[in-house]
C-alpha atoms as a PDB file:
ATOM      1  CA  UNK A   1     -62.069 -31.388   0.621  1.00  0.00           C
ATOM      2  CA  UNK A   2     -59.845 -34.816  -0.704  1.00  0.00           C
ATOM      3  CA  UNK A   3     -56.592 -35.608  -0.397  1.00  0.00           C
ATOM      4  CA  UNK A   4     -54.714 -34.790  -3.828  1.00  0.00           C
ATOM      5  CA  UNK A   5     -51.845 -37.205  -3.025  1.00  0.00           C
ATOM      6  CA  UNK A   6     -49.196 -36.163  -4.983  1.00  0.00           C
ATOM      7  CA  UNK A   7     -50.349 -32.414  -6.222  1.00  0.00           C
ATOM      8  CA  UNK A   8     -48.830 -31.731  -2.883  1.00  0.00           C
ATOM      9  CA  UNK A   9     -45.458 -31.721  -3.994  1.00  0.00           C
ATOM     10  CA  UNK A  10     -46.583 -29.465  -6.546  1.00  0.00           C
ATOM     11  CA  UNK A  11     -47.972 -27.333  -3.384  1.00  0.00           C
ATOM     12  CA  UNK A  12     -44.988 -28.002  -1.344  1.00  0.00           C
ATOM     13  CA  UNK A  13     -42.412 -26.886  -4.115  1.00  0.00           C
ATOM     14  CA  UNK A  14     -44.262 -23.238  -4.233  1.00  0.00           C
ATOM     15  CA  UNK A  15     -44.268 -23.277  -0.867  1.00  0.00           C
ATOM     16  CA  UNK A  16     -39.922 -24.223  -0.728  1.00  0.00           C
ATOM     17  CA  UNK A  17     -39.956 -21.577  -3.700  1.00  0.00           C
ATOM     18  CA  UNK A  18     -41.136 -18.963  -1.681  1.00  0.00           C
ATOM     19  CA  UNK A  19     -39.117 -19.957   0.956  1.00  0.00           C
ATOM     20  CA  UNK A  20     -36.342 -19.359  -0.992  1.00  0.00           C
ATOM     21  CA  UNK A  21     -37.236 -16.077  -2.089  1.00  0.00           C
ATOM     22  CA  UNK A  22     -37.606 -14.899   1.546  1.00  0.00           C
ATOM     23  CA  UNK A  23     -34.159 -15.897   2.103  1.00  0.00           C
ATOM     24  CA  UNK A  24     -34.899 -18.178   4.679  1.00  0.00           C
ATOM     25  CA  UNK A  25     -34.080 -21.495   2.695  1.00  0.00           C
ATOM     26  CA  UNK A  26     -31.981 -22.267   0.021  1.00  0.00           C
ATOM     27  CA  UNK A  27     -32.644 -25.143  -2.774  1.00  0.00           C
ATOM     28  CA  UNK A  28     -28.594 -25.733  -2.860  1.00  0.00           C
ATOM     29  CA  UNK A  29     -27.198 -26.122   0.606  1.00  0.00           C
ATOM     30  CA  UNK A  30     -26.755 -29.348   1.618  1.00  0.00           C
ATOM     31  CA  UNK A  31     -29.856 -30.572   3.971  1.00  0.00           C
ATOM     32  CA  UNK A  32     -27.404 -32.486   6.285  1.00  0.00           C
ATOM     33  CA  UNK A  33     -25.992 -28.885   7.357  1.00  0.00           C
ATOM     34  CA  UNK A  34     -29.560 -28.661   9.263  1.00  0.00           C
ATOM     35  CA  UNK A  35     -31.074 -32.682   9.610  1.00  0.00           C
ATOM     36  CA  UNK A  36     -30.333 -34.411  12.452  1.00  0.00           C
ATOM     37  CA  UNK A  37     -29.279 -37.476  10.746  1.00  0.00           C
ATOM     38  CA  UNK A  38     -27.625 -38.284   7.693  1.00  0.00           C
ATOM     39  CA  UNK A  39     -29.563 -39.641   4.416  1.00  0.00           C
ATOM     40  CA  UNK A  40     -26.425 -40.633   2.752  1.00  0.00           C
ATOM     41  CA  UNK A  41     -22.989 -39.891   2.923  1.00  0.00           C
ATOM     42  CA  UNK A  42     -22.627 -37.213   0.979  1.00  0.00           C
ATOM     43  CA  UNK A  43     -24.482 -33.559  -0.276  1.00  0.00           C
ATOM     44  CA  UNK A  44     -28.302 -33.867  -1.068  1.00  0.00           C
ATOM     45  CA  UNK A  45     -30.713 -30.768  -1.922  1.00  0.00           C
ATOM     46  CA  UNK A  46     -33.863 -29.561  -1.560  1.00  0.00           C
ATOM     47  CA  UNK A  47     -33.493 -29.150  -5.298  1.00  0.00           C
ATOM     48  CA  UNK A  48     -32.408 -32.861  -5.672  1.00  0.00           C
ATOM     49  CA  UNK A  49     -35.252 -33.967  -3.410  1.00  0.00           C
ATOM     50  CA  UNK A  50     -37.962 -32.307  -5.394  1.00  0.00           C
ATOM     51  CA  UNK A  51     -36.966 -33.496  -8.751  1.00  0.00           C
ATOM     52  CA  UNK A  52     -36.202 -37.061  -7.315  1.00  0.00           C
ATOM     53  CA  UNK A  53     -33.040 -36.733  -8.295  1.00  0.00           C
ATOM     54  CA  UNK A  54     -31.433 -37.179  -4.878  1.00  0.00           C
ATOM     55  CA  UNK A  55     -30.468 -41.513  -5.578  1.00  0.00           C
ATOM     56  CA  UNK A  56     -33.464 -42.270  -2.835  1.00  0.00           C
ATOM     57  CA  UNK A  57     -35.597 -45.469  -3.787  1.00  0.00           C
ATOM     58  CA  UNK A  58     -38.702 -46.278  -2.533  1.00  0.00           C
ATOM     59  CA  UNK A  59     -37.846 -50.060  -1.874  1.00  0.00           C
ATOM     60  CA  UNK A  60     -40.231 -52.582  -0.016  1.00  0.00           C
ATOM     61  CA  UNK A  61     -39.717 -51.981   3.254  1.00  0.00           C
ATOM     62  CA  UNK A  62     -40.722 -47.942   2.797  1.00  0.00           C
ATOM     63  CA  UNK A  63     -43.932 -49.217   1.300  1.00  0.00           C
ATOM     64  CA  UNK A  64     -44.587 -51.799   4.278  1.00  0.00           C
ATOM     65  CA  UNK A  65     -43.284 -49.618   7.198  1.00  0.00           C
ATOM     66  CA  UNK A  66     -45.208 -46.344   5.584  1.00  0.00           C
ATOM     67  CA  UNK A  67     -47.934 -45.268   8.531  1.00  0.00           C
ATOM     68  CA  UNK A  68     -46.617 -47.456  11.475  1.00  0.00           C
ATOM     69  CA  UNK A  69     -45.094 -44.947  12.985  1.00  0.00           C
ATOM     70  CA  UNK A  70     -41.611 -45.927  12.222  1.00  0.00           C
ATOM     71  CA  UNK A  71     -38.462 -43.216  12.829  1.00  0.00           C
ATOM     72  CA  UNK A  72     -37.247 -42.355   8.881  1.00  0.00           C
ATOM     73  CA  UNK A  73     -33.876 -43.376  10.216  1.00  0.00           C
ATOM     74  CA  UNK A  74     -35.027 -47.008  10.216  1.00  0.00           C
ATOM     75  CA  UNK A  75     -36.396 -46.813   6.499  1.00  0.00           C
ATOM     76  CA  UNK A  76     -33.123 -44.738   4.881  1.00  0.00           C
ATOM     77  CA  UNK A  77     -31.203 -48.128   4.472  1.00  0.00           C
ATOM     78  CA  UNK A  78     -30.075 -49.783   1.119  1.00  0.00           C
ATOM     79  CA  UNK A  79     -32.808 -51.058  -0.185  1.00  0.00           C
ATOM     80  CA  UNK A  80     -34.711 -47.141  -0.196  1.00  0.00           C
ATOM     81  CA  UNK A  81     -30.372 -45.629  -1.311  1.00  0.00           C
ATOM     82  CA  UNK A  82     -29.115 -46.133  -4.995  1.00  0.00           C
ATOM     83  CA  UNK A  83     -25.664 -46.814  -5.048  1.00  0.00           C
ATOM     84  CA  UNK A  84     -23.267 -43.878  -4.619  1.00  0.00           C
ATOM     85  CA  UNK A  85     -22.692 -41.725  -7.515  1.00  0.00           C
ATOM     86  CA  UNK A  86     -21.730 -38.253  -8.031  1.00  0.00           C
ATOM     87  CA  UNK A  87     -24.676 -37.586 -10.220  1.00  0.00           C
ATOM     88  CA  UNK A  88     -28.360 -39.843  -9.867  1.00  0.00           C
ATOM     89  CA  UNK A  89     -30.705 -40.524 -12.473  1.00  0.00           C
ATOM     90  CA  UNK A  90     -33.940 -39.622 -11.986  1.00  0.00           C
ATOM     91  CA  UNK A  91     -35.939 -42.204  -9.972  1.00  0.00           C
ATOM     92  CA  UNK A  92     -39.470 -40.941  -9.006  1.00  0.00           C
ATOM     93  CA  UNK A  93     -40.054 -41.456  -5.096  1.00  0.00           C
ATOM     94  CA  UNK A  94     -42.005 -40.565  -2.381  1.00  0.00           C
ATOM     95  CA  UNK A  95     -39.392 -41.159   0.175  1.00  0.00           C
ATOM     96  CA  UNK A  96     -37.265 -38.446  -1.359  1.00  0.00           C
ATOM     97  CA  UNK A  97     -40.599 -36.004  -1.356  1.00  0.00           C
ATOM     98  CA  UNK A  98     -41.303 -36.709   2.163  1.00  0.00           C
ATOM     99  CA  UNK A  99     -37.766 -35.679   3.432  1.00  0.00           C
ATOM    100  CA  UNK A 100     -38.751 -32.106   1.849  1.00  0.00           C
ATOM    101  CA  UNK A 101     -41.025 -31.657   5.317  1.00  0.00           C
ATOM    102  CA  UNK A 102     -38.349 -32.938   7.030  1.00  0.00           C
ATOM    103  CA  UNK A 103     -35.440 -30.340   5.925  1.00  0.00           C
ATOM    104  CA  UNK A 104     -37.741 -27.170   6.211  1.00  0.00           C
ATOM    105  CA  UNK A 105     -39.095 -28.399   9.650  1.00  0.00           C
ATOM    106  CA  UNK A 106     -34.827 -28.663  10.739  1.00  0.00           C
ATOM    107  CA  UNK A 107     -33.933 -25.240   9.174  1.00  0.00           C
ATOM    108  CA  UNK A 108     -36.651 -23.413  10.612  1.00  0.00           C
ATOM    109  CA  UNK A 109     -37.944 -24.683  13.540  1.00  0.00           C
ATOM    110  CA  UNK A 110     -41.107 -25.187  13.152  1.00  0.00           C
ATOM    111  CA  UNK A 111     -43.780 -27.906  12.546  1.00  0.00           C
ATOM    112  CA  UNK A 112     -44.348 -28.558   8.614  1.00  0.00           C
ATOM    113  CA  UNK A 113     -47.967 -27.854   8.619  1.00  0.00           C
ATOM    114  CA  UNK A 114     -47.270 -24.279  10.828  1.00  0.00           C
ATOM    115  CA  UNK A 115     -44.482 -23.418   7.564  1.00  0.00           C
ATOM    116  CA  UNK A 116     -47.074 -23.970   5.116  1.00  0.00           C
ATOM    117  CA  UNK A 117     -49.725 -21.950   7.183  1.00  0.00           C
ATOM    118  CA  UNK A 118     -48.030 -19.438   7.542  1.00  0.00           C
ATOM    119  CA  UNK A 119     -45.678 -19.075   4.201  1.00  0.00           C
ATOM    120  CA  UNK A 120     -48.384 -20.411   1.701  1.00  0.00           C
ATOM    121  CA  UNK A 121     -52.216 -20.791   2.510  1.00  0.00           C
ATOM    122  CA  UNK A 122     -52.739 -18.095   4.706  1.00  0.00           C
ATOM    123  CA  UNK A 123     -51.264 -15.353   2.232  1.00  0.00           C
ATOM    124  CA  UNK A 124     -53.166 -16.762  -0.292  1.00  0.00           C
ATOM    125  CA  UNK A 125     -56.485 -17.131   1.773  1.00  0.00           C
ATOM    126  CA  UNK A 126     -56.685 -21.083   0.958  1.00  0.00           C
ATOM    127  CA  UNK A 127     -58.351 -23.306   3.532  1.00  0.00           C
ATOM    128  CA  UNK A 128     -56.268 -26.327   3.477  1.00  0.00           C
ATOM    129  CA  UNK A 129     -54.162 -28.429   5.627  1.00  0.00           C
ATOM    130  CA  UNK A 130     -52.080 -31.767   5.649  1.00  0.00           C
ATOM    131  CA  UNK A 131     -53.780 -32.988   8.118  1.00  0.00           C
ATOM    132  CA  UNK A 132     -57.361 -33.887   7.974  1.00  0.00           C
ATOM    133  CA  UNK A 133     -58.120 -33.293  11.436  1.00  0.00           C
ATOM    134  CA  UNK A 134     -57.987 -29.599  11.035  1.00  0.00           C
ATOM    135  CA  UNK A 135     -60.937 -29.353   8.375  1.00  0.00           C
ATOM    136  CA  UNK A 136     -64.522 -28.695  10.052  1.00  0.00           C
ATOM    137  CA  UNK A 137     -66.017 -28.904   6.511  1.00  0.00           C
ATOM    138  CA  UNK A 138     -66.937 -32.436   4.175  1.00  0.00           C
ATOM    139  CA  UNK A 139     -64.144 -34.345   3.304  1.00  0.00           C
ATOM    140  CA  UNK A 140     -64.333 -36.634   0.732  1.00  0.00           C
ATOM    141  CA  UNK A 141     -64.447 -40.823   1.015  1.00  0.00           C
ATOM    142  CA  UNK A 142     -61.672 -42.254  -1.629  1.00  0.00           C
ATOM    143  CA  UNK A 143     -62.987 -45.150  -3.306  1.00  0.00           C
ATOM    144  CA  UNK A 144     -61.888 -48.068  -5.431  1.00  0.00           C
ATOM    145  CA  UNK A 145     -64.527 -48.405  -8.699  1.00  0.00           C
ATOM    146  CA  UNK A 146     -64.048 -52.101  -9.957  1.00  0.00           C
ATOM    147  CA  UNK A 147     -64.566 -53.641  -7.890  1.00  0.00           C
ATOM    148  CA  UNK A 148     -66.315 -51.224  -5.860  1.00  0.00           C
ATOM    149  CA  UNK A 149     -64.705 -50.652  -2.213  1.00  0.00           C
ATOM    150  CA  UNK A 150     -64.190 -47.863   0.469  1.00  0.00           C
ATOM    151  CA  UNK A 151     -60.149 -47.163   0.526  1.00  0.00           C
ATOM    152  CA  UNK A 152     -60.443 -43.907   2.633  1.00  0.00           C
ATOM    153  CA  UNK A 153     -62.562 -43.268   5.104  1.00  0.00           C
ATOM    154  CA  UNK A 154     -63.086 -39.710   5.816  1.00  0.00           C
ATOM    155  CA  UNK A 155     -64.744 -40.053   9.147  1.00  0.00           C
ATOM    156  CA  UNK A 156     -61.785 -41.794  10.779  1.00  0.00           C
ATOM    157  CA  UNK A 157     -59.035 -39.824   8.940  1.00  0.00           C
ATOM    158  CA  UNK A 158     -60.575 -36.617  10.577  1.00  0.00           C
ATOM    159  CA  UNK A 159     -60.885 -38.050  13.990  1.00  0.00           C
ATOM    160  CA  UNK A 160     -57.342 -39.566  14.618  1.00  0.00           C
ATOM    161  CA  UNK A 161     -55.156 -38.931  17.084  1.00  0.00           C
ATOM    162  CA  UNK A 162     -53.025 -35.264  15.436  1.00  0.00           C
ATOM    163  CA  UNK A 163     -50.625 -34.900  18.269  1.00  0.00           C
ATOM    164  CA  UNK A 164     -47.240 -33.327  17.216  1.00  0.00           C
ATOM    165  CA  UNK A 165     -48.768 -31.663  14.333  1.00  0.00           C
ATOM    166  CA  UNK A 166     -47.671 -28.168  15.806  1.00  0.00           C
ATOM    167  CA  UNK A 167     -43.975 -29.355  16.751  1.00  0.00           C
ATOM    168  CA  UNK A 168     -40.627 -30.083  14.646  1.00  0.00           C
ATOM    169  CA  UNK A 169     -40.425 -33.749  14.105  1.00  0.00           C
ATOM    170  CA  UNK A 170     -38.175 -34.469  11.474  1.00  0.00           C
ATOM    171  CA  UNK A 171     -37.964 -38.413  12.311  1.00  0.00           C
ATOM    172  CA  UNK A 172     -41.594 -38.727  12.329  1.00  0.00           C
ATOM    173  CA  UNK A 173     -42.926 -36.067   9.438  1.00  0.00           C
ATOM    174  CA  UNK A 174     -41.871 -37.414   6.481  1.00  0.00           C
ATOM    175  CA  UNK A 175     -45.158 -38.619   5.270  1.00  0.00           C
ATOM    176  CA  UNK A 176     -46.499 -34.998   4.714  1.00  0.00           C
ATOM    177  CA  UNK A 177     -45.290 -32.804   1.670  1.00  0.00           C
ATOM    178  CA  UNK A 178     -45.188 -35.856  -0.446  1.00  0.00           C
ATOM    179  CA  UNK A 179     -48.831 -36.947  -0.548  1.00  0.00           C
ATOM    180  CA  UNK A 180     -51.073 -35.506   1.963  1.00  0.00           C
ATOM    181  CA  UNK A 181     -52.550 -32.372   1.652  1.00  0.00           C
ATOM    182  CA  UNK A 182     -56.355 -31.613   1.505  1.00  0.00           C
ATOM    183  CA  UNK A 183     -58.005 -28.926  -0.466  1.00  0.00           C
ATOM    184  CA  UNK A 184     -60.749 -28.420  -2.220  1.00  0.00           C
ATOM    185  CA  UNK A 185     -61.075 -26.627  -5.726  1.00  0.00           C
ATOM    186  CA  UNK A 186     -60.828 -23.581  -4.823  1.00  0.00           C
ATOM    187  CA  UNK A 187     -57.493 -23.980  -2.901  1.00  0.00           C
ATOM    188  CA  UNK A 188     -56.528 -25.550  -6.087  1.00  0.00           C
ATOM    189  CA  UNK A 189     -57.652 -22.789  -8.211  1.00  0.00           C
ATOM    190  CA  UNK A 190     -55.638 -20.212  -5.991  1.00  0.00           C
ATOM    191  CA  UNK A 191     -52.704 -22.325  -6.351  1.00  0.00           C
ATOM    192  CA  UNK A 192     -53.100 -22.624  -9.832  1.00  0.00           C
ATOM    193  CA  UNK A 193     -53.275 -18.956 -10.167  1.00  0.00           C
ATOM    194  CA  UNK A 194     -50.143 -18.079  -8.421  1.00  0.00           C
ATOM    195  CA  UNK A 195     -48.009 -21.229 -10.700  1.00  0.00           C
ATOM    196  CA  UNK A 196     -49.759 -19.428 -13.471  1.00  0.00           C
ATOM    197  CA  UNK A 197     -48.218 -15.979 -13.325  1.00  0.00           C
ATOM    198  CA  UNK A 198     -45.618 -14.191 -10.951  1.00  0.00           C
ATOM    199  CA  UNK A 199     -47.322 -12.249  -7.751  1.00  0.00           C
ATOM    200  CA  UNK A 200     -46.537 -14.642  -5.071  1.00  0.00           C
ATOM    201  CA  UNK A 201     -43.611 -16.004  -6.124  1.00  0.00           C
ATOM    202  CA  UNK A 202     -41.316 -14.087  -8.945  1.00  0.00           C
ATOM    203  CA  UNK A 203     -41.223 -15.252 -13.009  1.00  0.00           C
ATOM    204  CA  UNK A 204     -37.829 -16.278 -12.482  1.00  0.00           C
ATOM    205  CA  UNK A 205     -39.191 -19.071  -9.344  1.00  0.00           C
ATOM    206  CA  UNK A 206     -41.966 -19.673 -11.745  1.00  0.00           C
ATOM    207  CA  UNK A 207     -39.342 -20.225 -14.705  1.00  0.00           C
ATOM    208  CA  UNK A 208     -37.199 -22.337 -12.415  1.00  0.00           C
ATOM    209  CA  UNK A 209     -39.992 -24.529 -11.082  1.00  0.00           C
ATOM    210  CA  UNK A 210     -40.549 -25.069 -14.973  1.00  0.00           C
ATOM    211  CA  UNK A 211     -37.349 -26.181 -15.629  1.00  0.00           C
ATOM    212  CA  UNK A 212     -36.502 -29.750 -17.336  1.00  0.00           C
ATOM    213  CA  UNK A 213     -34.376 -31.344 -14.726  1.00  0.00           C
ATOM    214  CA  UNK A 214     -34.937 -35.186 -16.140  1.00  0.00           C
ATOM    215  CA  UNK A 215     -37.305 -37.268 -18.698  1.00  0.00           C
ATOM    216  CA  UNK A 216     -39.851 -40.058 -17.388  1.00  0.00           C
ATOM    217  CA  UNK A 217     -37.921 -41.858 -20.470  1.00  0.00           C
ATOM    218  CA  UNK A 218     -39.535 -45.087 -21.091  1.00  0.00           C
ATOM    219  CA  UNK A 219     -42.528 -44.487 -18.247  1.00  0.00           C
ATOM    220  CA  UNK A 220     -44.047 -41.641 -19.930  1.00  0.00           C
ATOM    221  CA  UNK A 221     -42.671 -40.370 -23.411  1.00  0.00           C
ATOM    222  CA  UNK A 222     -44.088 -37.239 -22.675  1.00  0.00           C
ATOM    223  CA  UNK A 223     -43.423 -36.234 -19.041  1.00  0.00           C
ATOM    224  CA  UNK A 224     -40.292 -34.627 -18.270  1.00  0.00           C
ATOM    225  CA  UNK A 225     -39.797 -33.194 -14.459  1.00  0.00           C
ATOM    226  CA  UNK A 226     -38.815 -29.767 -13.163  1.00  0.00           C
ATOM    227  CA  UNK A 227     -38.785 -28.597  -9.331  1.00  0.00           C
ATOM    228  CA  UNK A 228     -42.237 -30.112  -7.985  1.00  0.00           C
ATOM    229  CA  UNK A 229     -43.998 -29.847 -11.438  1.00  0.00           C
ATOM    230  CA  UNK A 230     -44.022 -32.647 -14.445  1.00  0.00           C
ATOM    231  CA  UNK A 231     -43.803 -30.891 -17.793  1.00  0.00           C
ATOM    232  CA  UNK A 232     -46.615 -32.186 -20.804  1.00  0.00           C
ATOM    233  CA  UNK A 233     -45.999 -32.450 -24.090  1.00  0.00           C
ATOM    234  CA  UNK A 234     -48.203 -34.218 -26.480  1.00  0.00           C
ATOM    235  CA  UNK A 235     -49.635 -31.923 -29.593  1.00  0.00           C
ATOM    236  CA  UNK A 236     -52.504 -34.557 -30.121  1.00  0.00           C
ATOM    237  CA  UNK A 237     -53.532 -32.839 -26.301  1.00  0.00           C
ATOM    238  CA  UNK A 238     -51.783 -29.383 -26.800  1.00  0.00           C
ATOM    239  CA  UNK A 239     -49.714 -27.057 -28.556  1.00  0.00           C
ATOM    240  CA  UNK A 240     -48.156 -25.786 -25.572  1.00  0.00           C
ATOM    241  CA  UNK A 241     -46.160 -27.472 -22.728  1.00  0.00           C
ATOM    242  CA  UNK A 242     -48.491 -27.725 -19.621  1.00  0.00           C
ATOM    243  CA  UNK A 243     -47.139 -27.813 -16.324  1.00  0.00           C
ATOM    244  CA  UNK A 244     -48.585 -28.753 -13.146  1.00  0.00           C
ATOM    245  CA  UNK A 245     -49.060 -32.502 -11.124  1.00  0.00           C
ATOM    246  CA  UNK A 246     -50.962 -35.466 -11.038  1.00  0.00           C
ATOM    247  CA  UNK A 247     -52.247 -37.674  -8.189  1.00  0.00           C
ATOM    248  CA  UNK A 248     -53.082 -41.181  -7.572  1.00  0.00           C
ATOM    249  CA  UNK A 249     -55.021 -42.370  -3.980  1.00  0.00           C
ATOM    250  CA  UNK A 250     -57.213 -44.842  -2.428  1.00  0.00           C
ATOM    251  CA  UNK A 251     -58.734 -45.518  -6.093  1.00  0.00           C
ATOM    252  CA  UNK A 252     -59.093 -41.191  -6.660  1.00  0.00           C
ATOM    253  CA  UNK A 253     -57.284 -39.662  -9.174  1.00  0.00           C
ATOM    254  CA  UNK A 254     -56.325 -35.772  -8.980  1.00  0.00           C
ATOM    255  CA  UNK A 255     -54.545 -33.390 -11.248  1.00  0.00           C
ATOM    256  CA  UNK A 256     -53.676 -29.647 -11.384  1.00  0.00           C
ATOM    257  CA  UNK A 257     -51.907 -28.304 -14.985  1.00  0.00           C
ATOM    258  CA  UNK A 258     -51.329 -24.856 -16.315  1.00  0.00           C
ATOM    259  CA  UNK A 259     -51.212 -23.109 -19.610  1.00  0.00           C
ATOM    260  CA  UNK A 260     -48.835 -20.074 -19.199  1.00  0.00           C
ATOM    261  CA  UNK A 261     -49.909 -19.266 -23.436  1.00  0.00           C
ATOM    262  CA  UNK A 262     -53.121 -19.252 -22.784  1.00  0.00           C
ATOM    263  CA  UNK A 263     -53.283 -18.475 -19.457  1.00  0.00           C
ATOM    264  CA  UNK A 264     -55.823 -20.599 -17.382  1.00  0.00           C
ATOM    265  CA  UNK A 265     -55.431 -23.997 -16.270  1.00  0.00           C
ATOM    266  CA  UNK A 266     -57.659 -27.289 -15.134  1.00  0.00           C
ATOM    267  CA  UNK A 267     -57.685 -28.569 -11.363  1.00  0.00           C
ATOM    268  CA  UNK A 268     -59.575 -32.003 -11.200  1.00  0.00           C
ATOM    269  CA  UNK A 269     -60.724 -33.855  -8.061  1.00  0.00           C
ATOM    270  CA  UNK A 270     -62.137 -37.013  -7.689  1.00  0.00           C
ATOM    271  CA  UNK A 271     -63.698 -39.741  -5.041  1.00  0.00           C
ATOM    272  CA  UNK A 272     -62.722 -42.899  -7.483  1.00  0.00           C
ATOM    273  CA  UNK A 273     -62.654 -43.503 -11.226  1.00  0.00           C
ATOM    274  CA  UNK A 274     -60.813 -45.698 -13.405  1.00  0.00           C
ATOM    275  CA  UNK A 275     -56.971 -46.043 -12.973  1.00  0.00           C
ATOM    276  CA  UNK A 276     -57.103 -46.531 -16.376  1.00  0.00           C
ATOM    277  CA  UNK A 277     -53.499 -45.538 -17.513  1.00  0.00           C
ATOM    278  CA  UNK A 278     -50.870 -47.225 -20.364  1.00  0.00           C
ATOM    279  CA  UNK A 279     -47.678 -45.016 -18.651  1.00  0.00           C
ATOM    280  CA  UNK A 280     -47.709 -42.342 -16.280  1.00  0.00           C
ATOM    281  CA  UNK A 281     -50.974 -39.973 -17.037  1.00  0.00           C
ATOM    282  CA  UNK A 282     -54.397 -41.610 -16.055  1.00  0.00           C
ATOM    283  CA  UNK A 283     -56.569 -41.442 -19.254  1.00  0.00           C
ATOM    284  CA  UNK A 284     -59.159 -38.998 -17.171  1.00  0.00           C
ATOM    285  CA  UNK A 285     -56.198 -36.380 -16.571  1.00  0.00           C
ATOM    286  CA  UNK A 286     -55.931 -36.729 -20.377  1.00  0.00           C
ATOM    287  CA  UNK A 287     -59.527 -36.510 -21.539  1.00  0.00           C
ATOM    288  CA  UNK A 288     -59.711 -33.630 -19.102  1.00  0.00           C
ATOM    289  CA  UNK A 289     -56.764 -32.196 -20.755  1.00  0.00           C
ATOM    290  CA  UNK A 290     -58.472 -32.454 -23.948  1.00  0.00           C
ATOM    291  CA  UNK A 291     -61.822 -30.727 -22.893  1.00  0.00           C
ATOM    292  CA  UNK A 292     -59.767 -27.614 -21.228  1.00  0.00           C
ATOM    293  CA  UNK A 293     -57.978 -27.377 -24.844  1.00  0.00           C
ATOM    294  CA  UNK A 294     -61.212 -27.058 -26.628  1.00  0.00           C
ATOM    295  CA  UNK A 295     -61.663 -23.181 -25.271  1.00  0.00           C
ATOM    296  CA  UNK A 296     -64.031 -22.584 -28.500  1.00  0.00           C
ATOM    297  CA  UNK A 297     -66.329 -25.121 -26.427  1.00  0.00           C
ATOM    298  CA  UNK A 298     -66.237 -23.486 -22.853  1.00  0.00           C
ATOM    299  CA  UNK A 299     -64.719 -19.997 -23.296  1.00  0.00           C
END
């Protein structure tokens, strides 16, 4: 099992999508109708939130007060809030993924990791959980390569203190959807499968998820994002758009992309490898990339 970092907003937004579909959610209300606290003065999504369109920053203090236990009230101040404007550009953050566990624990009462139980793994038969307390089986160490240093150690990850895991907390829980969900590769090959083709969600969730909502512009030429998922273009890697999510932690790098043409896909998990990167996509995502295009070599 590792900890994909940010493939779980990928695996959050199915999760939301489905959600949706069950009528118990919607992508479009405004969360402050069910938070307990207000992000900003005025409407923000679930929709907004997961394709970090929402005007949410992650300024300094979110990255030094991340893990210390601090109430998000304290962290949603100006420096983490882009001005006021009727419509935000697109500003990646973490912050604004985060909340997600935080509006779906408000509207329905429940714990995040019990909603995702329930709504996505279980009907899918995945063992997986955001909290690495709850897996009996190995979990993966996270490593830096050069130079060469533990970043995560499984061990203690597994045996901290997991109290309030199975209650509402929507001050405390938004460090979840946005980063820290462990699988293995066959989780991620289940998930893969149902982003690949309708079943557990419908074509037209599937369609929406894939759905252009902003460009990485000068970040990443060839990333543009949709609902949870960053759309790939680059014909020197494919012909087709890919969809799926990349994931940087503790010196790892993860990915999970789909091919709806050619229907199959690549999950990729690491320990530690080279960060190696010149904008957003880590040159192993891409050389992975290229390897899944070459079917006449693995087919």
């Amino acid at each position: 099992f590792f900890r994909v970092a940010s493939v779980s907003k990928l695996i959050t937004a199915l999760c939301v999508m489905k959600l949706a579909e069950e009528n118990k959610i919607s992508i479009d209300e405004d969360v402050h109708n069910v938070l307990p606290y207000k992000i900003r003065d005025q409407k923000i999504t679930l929709r907004q939130l997961m394709t970090h369109t929402a005007g949410i920053h992650d300024g300094k203090s979110y990255n030094d007060l991340l893990g210390t236990g601090i109430p998000v009230t304290e962290i949603l101040n100006k420096e983490n809030l882009l001005p006021k404007a009727d419509n935000y550009p697109f500003e990646y953050s973490n912050l604004g993924a985060g909340l997600v566990a935080c509006v779906l624990e408000s509207a329905l009462n429940k714990s995040f990791e019990q909603i995702v139980q329930e709504t996505l793994f279980k009907p899918l038969d995945i063992k997986a959980s955001f909290y690495p307390q709850h897996l009996e089986n190995n979990f993966a160490n996270l490593y830096n390569v050069l130079p060469f240093r533990e970043e995560l150690n499984a061990y203690k990850r597994q045996h901290k203190d997991d109290s309030g895991w199975d209650k509402p907390n929507p001050l405390q829980h938004y460090t979840l959807s946005q980063g820290n969900c462990n699988i293995n590769a066959d989780g991620l090959l289940k998930i893969g499968r149902a982003l690949l083709s309708s079943g557990y969600i419908s074509q037209s969730s599937l369609n929406l998820m894939r759905t252009p909502y902003a460009s990485f512009g000068e970040k990443d030429w060839r990333l543009r994002q949709g609902i949870g998922t960053f759309l790939f273009d680059d014909k020197s890697v494919s012909k087709n758009t890919l969809f799926g999510h990349q994931g940087f932690a503790y010196g790892a790098i993860f990915g999970l992309f789909i091919d709806p043409v050619n229907k199959d896909g690549m999950a990729l998990c690491t320990s530690g490898c080279s960060l190696a990167r010149r904008e957003v996509m880590a040159y192993i995502n891409l050389d992975s990339m290229r390897i899944w295009q070459k079917r006449d070599l693995w087919k």
